[in-house]
Structure formats: C-alpha cells, structure tokens
Protein backbone atom coordinates (compact mmCIF):
# COMPACT_ATOMS: atom_id res chain seq x y z
CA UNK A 1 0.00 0.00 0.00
CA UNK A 2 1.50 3.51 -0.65
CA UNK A 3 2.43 6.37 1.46
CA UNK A 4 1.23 9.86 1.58
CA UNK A 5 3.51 12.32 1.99
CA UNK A 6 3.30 15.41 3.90
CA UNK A 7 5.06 18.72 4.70
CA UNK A 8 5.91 17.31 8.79
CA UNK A 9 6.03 13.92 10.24
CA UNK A 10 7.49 12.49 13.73
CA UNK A 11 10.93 11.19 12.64
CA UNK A 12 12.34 9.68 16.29
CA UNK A 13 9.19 7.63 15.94
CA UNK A 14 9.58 6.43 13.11
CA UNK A 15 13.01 5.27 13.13
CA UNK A 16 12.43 3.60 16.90
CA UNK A 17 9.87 1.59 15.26
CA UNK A 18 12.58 0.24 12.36
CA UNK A 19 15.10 -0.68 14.84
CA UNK A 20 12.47 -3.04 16.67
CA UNK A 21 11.21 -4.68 13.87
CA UNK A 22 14.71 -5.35 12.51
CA UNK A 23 15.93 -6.63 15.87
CA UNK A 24 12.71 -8.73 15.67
CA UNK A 25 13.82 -9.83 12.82
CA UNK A 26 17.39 -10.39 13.41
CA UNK A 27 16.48 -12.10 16.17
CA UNK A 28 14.14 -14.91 14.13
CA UNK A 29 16.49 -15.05 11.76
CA UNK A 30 19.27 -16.68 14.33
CA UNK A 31 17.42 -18.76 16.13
CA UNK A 32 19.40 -21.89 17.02
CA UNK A 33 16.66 -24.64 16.10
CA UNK A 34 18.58 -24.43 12.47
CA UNK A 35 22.49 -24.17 13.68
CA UNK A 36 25.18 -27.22 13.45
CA UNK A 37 28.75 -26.61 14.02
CA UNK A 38 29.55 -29.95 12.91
CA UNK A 39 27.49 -29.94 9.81
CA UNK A 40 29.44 -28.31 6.40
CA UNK A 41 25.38 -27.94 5.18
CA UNK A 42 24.39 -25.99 8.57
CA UNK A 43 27.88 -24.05 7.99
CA UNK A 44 26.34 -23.43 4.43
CA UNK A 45 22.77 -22.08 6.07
CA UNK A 46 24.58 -19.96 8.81
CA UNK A 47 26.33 -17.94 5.96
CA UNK A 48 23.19 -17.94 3.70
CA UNK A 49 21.54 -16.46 6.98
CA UNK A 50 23.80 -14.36 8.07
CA UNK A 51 24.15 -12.94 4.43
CA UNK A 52 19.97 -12.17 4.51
CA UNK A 53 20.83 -10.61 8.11
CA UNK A 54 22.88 -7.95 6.46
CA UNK A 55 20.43 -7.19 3.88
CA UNK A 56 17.73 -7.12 6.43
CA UNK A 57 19.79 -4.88 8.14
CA UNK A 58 20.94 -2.50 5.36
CA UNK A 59 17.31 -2.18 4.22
CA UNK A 60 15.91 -1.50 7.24
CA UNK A 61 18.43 1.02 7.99
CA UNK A 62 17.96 2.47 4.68
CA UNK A 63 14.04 3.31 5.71
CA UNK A 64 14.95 4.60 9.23
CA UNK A 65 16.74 7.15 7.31
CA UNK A 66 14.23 7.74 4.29
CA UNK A 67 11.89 9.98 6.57
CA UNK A 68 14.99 12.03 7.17
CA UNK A 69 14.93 12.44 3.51
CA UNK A 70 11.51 12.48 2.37
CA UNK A 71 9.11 13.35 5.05
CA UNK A 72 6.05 10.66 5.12
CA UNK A 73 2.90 10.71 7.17
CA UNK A 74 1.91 8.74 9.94
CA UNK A 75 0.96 4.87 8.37
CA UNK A 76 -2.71 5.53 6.01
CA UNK A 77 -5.26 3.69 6.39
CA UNK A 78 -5.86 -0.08 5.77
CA UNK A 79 -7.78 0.16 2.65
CA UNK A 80 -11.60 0.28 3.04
CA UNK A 81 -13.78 -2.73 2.42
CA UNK A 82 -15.48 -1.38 -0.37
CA UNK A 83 -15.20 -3.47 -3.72
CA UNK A 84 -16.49 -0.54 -6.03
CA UNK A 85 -15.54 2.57 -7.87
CA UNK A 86 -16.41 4.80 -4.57
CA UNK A 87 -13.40 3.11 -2.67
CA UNK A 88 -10.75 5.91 -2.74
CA UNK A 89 -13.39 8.16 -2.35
CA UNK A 90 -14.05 6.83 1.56
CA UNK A 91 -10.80 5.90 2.19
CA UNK A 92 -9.94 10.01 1.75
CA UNK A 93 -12.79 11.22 3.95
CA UNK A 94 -11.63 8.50 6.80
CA UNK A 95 -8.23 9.83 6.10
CA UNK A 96 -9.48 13.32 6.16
CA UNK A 97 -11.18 12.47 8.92
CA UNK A 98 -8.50 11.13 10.92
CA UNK A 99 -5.43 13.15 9.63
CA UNK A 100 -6.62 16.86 9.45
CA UNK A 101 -5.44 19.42 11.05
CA UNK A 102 -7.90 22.25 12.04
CA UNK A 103 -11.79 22.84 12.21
CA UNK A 104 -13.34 20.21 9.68
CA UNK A 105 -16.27 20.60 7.33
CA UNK A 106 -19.22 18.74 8.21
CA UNK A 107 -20.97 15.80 6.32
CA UNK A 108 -23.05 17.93 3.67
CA UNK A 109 -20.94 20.64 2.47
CA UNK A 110 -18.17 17.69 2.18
CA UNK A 111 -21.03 15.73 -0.23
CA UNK A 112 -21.53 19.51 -1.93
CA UNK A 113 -17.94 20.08 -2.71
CA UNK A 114 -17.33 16.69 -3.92
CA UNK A 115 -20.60 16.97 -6.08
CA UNK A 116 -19.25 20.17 -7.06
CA UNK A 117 -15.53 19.05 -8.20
CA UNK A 118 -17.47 16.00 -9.75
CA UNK A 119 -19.25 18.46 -12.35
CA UNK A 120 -16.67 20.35 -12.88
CA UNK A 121 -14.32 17.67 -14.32
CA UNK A 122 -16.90 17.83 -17.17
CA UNK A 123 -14.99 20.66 -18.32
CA UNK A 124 -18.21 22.76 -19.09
CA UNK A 125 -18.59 26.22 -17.68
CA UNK A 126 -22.27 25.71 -18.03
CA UNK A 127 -22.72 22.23 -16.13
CA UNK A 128 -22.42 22.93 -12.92
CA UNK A 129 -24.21 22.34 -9.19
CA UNK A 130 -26.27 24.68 -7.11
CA UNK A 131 -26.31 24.26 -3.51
CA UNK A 132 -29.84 24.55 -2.07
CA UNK A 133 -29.52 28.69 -1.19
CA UNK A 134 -28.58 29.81 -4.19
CA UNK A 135 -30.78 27.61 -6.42
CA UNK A 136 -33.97 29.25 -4.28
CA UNK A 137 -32.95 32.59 -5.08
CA UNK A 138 -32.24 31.57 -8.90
CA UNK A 139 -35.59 29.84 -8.99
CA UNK A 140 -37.03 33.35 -7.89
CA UNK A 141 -35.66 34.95 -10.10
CA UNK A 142 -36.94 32.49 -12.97
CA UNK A 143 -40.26 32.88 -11.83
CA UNK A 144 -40.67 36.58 -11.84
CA UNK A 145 -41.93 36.39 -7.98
CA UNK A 146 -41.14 35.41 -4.36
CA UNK A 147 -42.07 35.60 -0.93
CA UNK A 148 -40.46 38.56 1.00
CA UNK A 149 -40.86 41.95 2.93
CA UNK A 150 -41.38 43.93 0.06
CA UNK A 151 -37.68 45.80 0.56
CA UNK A 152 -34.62 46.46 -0.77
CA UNK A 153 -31.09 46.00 0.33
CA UNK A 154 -27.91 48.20 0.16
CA UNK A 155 -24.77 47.19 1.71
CA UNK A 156 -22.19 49.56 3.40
CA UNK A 157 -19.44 49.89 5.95
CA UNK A 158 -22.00 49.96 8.84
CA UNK A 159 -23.62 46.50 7.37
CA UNK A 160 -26.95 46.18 5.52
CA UNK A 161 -29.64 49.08 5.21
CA UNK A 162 -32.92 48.46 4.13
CA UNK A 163 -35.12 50.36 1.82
CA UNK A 164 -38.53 49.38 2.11
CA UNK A 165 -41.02 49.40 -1.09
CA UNK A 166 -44.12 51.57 -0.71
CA UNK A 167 -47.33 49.95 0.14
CA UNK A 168 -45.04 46.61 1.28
CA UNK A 169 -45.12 44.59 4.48
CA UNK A 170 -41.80 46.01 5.67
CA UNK A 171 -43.13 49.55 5.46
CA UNK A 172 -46.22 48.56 6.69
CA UNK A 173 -45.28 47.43 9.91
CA UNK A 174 -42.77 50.45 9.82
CA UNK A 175 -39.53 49.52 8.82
CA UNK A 176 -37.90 52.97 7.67
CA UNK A 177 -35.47 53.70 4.96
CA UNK A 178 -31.81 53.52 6.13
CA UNK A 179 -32.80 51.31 9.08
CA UNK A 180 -29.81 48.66 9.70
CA UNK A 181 -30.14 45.15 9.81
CA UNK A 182 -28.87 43.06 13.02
CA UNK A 183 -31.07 39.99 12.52
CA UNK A 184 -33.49 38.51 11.04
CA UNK A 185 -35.20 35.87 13.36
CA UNK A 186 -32.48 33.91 15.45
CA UNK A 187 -29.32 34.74 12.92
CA UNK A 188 -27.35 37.68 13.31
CA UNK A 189 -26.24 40.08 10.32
CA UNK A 190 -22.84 40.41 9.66
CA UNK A 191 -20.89 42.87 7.59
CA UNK A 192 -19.18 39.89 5.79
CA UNK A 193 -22.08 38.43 5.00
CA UNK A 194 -23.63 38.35 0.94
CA UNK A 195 -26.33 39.63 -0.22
CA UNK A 196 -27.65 36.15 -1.10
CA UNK A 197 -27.44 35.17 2.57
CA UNK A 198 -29.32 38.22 3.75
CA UNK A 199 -31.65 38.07 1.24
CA UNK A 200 -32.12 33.65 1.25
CA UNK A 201 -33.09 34.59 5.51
CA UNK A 202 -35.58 37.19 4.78
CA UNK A 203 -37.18 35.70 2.25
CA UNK A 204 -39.78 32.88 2.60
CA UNK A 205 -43.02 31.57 1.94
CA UNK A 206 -46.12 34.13 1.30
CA UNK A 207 -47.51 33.93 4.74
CA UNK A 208 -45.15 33.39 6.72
CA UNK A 209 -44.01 35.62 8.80
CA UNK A 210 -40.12 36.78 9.65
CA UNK A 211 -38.80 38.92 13.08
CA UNK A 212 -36.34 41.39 11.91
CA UNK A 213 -34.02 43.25 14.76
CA UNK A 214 -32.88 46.72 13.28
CA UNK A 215 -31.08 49.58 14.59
CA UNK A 216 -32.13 53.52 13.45
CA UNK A 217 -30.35 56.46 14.94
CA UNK A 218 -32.50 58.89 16.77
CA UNK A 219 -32.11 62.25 14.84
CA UNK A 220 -32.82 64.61 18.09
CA UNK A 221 -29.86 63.08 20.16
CA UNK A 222 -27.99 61.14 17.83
CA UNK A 223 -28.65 57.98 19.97
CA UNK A 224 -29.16 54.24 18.22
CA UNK A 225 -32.93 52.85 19.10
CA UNK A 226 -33.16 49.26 18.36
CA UNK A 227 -36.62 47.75 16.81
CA UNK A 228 -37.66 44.79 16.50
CA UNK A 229 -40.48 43.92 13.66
CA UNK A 230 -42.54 40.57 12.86
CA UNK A 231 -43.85 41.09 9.07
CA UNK A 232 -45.80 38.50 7.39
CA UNK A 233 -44.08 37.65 4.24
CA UNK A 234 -46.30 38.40 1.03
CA UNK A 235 -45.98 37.03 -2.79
CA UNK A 236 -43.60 39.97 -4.20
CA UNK A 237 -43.34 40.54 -8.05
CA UNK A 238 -40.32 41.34 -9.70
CA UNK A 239 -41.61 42.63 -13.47
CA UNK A 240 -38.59 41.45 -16.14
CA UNK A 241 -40.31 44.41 -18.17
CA UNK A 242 -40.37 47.94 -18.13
CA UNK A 243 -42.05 49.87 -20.98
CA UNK A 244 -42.89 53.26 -21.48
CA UNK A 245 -43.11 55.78 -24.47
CA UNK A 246 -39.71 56.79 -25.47
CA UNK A 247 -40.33 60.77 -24.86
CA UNK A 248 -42.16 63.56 -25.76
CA UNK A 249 -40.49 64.83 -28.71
CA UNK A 250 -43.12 64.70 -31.96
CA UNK A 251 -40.36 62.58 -33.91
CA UNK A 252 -40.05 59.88 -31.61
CA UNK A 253 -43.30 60.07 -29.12
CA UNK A 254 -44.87 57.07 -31.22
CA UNK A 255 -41.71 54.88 -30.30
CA UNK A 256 -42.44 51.80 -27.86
CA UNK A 257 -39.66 51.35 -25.29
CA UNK A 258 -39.18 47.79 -23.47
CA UNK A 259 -36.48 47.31 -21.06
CA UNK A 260 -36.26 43.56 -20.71
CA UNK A 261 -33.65 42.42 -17.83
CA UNK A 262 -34.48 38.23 -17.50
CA UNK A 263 -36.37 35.94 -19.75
CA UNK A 264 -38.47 34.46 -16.60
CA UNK A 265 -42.05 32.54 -16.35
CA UNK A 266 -43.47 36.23 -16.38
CA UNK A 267 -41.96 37.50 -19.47
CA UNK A 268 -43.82 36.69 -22.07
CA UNK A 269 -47.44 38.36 -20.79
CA UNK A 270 -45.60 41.00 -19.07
CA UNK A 271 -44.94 41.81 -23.28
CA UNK A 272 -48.19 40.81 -24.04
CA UNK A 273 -49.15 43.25 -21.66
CA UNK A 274 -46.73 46.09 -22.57
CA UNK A 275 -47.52 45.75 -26.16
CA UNK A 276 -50.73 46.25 -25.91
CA UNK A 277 -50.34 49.41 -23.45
CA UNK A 278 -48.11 50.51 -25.68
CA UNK A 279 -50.43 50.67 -28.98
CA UNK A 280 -53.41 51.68 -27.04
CA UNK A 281 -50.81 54.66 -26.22
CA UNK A 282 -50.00 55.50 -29.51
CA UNK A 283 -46.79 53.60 -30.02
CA UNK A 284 -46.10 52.44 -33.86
CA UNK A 285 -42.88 51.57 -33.73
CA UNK A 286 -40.61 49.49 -31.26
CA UNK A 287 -37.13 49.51 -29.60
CA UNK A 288 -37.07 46.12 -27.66
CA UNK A 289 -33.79 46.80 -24.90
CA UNK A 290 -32.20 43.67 -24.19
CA UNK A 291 -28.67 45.09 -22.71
CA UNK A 292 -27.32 43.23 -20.07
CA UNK A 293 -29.96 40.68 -20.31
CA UNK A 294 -27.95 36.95 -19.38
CA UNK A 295 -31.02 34.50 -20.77
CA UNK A 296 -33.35 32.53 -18.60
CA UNK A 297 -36.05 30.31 -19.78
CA UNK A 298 -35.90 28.72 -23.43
CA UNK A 299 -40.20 28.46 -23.77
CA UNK A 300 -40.20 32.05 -22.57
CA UNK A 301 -37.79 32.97 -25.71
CA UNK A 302 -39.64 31.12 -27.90
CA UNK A 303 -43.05 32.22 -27.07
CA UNK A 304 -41.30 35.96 -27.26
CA UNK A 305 -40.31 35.62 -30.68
CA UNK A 306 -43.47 34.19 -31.97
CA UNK A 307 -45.30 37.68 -30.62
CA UNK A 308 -43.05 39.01 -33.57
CA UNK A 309 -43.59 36.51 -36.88
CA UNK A 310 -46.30 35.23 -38.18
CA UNK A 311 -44.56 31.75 -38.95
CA UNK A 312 -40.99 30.54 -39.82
CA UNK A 313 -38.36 28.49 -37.96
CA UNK A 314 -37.40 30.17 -34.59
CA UNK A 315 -34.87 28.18 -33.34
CA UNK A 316 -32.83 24.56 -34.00
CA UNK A 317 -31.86 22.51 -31.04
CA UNK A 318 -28.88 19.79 -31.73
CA UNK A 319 -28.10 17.47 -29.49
CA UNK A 320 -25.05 15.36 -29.39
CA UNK A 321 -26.53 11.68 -30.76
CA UNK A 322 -27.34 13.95 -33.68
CA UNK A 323 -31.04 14.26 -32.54
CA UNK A 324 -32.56 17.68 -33.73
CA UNK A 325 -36.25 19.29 -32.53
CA UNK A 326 -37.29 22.40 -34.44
CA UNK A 327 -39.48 25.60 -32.73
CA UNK A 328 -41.31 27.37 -34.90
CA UNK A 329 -43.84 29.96 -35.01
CA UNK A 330 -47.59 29.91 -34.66
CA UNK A 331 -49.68 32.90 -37.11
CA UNK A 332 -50.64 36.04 -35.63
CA UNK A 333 -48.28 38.88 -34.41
CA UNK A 334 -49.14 40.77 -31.47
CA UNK A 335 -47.48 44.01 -33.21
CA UNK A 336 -48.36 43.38 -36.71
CA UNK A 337 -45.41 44.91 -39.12
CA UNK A 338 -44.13 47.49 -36.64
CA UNK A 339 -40.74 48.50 -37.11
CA UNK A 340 -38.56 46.48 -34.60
CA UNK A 341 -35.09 47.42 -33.27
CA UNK A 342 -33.42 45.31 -30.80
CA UNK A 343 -30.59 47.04 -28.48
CA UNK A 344 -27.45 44.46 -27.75
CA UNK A 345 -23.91 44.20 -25.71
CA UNK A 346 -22.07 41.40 -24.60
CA UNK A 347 -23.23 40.64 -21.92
CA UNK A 348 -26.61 40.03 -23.92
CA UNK A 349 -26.68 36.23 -23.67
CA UNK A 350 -28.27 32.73 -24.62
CA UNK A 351 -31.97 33.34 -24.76
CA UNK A 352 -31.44 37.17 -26.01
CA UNK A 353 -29.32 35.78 -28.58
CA UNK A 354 -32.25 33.17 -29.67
CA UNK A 355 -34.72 35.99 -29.68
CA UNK A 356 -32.22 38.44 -31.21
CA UNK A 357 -30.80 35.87 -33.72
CA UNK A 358 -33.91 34.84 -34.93
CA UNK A 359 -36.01 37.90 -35.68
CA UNK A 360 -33.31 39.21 -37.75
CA UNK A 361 -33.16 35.87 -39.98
CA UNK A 362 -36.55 36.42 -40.75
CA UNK A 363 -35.66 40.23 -41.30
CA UNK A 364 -38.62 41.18 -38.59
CA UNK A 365 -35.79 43.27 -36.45
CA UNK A 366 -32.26 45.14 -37.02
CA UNK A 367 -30.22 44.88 -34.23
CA UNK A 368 -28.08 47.52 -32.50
CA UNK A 369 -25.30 47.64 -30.07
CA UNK A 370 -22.11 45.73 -29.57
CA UNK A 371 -21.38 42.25 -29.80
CA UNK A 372 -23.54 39.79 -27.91
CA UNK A 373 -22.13 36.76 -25.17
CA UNK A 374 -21.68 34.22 -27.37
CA UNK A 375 -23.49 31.46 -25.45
CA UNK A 376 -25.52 28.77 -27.69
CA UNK A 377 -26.18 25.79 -25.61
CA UNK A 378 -28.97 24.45 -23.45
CA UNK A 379 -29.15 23.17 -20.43
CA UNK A 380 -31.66 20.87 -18.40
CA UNK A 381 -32.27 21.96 -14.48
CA UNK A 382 -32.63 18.93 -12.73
CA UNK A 383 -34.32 19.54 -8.71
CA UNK A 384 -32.52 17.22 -6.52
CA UNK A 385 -34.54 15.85 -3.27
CA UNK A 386 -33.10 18.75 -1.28
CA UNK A 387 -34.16 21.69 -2.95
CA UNK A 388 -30.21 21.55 -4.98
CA UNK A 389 -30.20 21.22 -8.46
CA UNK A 390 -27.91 19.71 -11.28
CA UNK A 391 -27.71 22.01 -14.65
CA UNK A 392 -26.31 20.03 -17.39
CA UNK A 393 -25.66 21.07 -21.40
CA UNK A 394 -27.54 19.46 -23.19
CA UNK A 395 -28.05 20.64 -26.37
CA UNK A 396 -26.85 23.22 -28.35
CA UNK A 397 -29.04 25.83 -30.43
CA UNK A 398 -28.90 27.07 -33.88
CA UNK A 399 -30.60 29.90 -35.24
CA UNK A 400 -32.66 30.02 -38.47
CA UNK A 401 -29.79 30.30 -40.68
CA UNK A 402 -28.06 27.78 -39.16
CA UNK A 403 -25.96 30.24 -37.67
CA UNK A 404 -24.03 28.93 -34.45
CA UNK A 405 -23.54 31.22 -31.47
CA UNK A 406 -21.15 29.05 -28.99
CA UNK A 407 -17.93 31.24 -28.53
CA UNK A 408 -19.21 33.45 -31.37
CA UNK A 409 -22.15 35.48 -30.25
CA UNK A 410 -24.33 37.95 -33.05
CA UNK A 411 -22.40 40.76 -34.77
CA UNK A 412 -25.53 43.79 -34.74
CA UNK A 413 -26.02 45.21 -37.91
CA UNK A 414 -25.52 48.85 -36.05
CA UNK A 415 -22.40 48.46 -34.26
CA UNK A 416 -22.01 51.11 -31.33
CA UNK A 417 -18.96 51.47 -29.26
CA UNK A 418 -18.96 49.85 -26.04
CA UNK A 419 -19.96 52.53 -23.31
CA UNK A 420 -22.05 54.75 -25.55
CA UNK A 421 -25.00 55.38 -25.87
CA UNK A 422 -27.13 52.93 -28.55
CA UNK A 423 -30.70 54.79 -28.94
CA UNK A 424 -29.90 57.35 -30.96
CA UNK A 425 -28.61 54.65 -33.50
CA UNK A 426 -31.28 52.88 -32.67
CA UNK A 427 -33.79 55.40 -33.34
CA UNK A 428 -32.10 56.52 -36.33
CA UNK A 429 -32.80 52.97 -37.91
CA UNK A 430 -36.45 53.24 -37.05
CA UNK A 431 -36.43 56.08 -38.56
CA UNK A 432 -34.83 54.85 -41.82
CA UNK A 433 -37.40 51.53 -41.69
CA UNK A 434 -40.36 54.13 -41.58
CA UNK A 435 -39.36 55.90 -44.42
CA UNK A 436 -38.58 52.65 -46.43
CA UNK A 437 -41.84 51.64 -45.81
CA UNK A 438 -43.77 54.45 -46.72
C-alpha cells in the first residue's frame, strides 16, 4: 500500500519503530533450532543467513533514514472494504477524517464540494451544481416572484440598510429607509455576509411571517434605538419588463420602449401586456432593450419571438446523438409589421441571442449595439430531493440560418462602441425603416 507524503512527520518515531522490527527480525532469523557446528550444510545455512541478516539490516536502515529524507505521514489507512468505484473516495474522507489538522467541514458541504468538483471535471462552464440557497434565489428569479418583505437591500461599511417598497409589508409594519439590519429571526447580520445570505433569511413563503431586529439612529440626540419587527411575508413581483413611451419629442413620441432584464415565467405576458399598453398609447414603432440581459427560460424565448412573426423556424436545437427538434412559429403577431429594433452588448446572452438571432433571420428586427455573449447551448435543471439542483448542457441551439452562437455570439447590424449610448442609433434605424416603408 503507498504512502502519503506530507510537509511534517514524527521522525524519532519512526526510526524507533525500524530498529524493533529489525531486531525482531534479526532475532528470528538466528534462532538456534537451524544451527550445526559440525554440519558443512548448517555451515552453508549460517552464511546464507547471516548474508539475509545484512540485507535485512541494510534495508531496514535504509528506511529509518528515508523519513529524514523524504518526510512521510503517519501509516494511512488499511484500505476500506469497499469493492467498487467509490473506494478511494471513503478511504480520503476517513483519512481526512482522521489526519486533518484544524476545524473540519461537516458531512453535507463535504457531499456539496465533492458533487461540485465531480461536475466540474466535465470541463463545461455551463454544467455545474447549485447548492440549495442559491438555487432558491435563482428559482425566484426564474419565476418573476417570491415571498419577501417587500424591501430592498444596500450594503455599506456599517452592514446592511434596508429600503422598504411603498405599500409593502416592511413599510407597513414600519420599517424605515436607512434602518440597519442586526437579525433577522435567530441569525445575526454580519458585515461579511452576501447579499444572497441576507436576502435567502428574509425571504420565505407568502404567509409566513419573519422577526427582523434593526437599529435607526434617533435624529434629536444622535442615539441608536433598536426595533424589532414581525412582518408576514407576502408574494412579491419582480416585473422582467419595463415599458414606457420613449419621450415627448413629436419625432419619436410614437416609439415603444421595453427594457427587458431576464427571460423568466413572467416575461412573455408581461410583453403581451406592454404591447398592448403601448399601442393603445399610440406607439407604432418598437425599440425592444435587451442590454445586459444573461437569458433565462428557453419556452419564454420562444413564445417571445413568436409575438413578432407570423410563422418561420425560430430556433434549432442539436443534441449530441445527432437528434434535432425544431421551434417554430404559430400565425398572428401581437405588433403586426411594426418596425422592430433590438438594443445588444455582450453581456446580452443565450436566450437574447435566440430571440435576437432569430427575428433578424426572418428580417422582422435590425439589431443595434455591440457584440452579444456568445453562449448557444442548453441546459436541463434537474431539482434534486433537497431543494439543490444539477444544470447540465444538453443541447446546443442554432438559429434560423443555421448560424451557431457558442464562442461566437451575433455581430448587430448597427455596431455602437462599447460605453455609448445605442438609442440614438437605434432610433435613427427606425427612422430609416419608416421611411422605407412608406
């Protein structure tokens, strides 16, 4: 069995415990049962013996010294009596176990790392594991809602300050703006703490409720009043879409603008919606701001797109056993042949490429900006039993064309430097689609 190696080990130890098993050894090897003076074949075996004495010797002295040389750890463990692929695997947490110095991880975030390092061997940026917190907050923020206090947080040197929504539960039960967070029910609130970790506490499920311990300077005397609140958690939205008429000016007052930040469960009526606000409004012409947008939910792309043709190929998945499933569009168009501009930068990603890439095969949109991500692949969420999930590539996507995006991303047919300002161009192409229409 081999040896680990480490950066200390006990040497006296060690080479006390050679010199008793040679002189065990020696001693076995001499015994007198086997010796005959008078005998030239005993003579024979005495020299025989005494010549494996000296090798005996010279090896063991030879490892007394080798920790001298090459540090070793104390003896590893006997191998583990498990038969299967999973053996080293124990035999390195009993080491672990047994061998480490300092405070020790406990069972489950040991099973999460080694989860975690599993994955990662895939050598896929996108396959990866989500430890139960994080994957709650992510499957928030798919779903366009969650249950909370209806606030916001902003961290600083003093720790976390919350800023509570009007008309919210934390205002409601008067939580004030610039009041600072010292727990929320039993946990205290660090200043080294993320914003996850405040936020996965204080959120919860609508109807719940949550104790929150805050501290708010007195403005009269300049003394700190702690408060303590109980608010009843409530279903909070969190819109993906903002929309609006672009301005006032008489050249550009019947211009649509849609801010779109996540393609979540929500998306696609909260355009439905803003669309049709939008016409009733007086808009005729679109700029659809995806800037900045990372992707989200493939059926939420898809059923975006199809607002915008009336049929057509939207998107191509491949998968790697050269399996292919086509998404195309269903008649109807929410916006009829309005003029469509789509904003892009790089960091517009995955399903804003999809949308992006396949509006402007069918020449339904321009697009305007920078260079987008780059990232054409799919991947399948898969909820483990404890609320931790598994995302694994599994596909990759296509547009119409056949164009692929992996490591490429969409080159805008408007390209605007990084750090200015796109509308302009962006309006500027409207306004060069509304005079080739006319």
């Amino acid at each position: 069995m081999g040896q680990a190696s480490t950066l200390m080990c006990i040497i006296p130890e060690a080479v006390t415990n050679a010199k008793v098993f040679w002189c065990t050894a020696h001693r076995a090897l001499l015994r007198p049962v086997w010796y005959n003076r008078k005998s030239m074949f005993a003579r024979r075996i005495m020299a025989a013996l005494t010549a494996m004495s000296m090798v005996v010797l010279a090896f063991f002295a030879g490892y007394a010294a080798y920790p001298l040389l090459h540090p070793s750890a104390a003896p590893a463990l006997e191998a583990a009596p498990h038969t299967d692929i999973m053996a080293n695997f124990w035999q390195v947490w009993e080491l672990l176990d047994r061998d480490f110095y300092g405070a020790k991880p406990d069972a489950q975030t040991r099973v999460y790392g080694a989860i975690a390092g599993m994955v990662e061997r895939f050598g896929d940026p996108y396959t990866y594991f989500v430890e139960p917190q994080p994957r709650a907050l992510e499957r928030d923020q798919l779903a366009g809602k969650f249950g909370g206090i209806g606030a916001t947080l902003e961290q600083t040197e003093a720790g976390w300050l919350l800023h509570p929504l009007p008309d919210q539960p934390a205002a409601r039960a008067g939580v004030m703006d610039g009041d600072l967070l010292l727990r929320v029910d039993a946990t205290p609130i660090t200043t080294t703490m993320t914003s996850d970790e405040v936020v996965a506490l204080v959120r919860g499920a609508p109807g719940t409720q949550v104790t929150l311990r805050v501290a708010r300077p007195q403005t009269n005397d300049g003394a700190i009043q702690e408060l303590t609140f109980t608010i009843t958690r409530a279903e909070i939205m969190t819109p993906s879409i903002e929309w609006r008429l672009l301005d006032d000016d008489p050249q550009t007052a019947d211009i649509g603008y849609l801010r779109h930040t996540i393609f979540s469960e929500r998306s696609a009526e909260e355009m439905r919606q803003a669309i049709t606000a939008l016409q009733a409004a007086g808009a005729t012409r679109f700029i659809w701001d995806m800037r900045g947008n990372p992707g989200g939910l493939l059926d939420a792309a898809v059923a975006m797109a199809d607002f915008w043709l009336d049929d057509g190929l939207i998107l191509t998945e491949a998968k790697a056993d050269g399996a292919r499933r086509e998404f195309t569009a269903t008649p109807g168009q929410l916006a009829a042949a309005a003029p469509l501009v789509i904003v892009v930068d790089g960091a517009s990603a995955s399903a804003a490429e999809i949308v992006a890439g396949a509006l402007r095969d069918h020449k339904r949109a321009r697009l305007v900006g920078s260079q987008t991500f780059g990232k054409g692949s799919v991947q399948l969420i898969h909820e483990l039993g404890d609320q931790s999930s598994l995302h694994v590539t599994n596909a990759e996507w296509l547009t119409p064309a056949g164009q692929q995006i992996t490591g490429q991303g969409l080159t805008p047919d408007v390209l605007v430097a990084e750090g200015e300002d796109p509308l302009p161009a962006a309006i500027a192409v409207l306004s060069g689609s509304e005079e080739a229409g006319q």
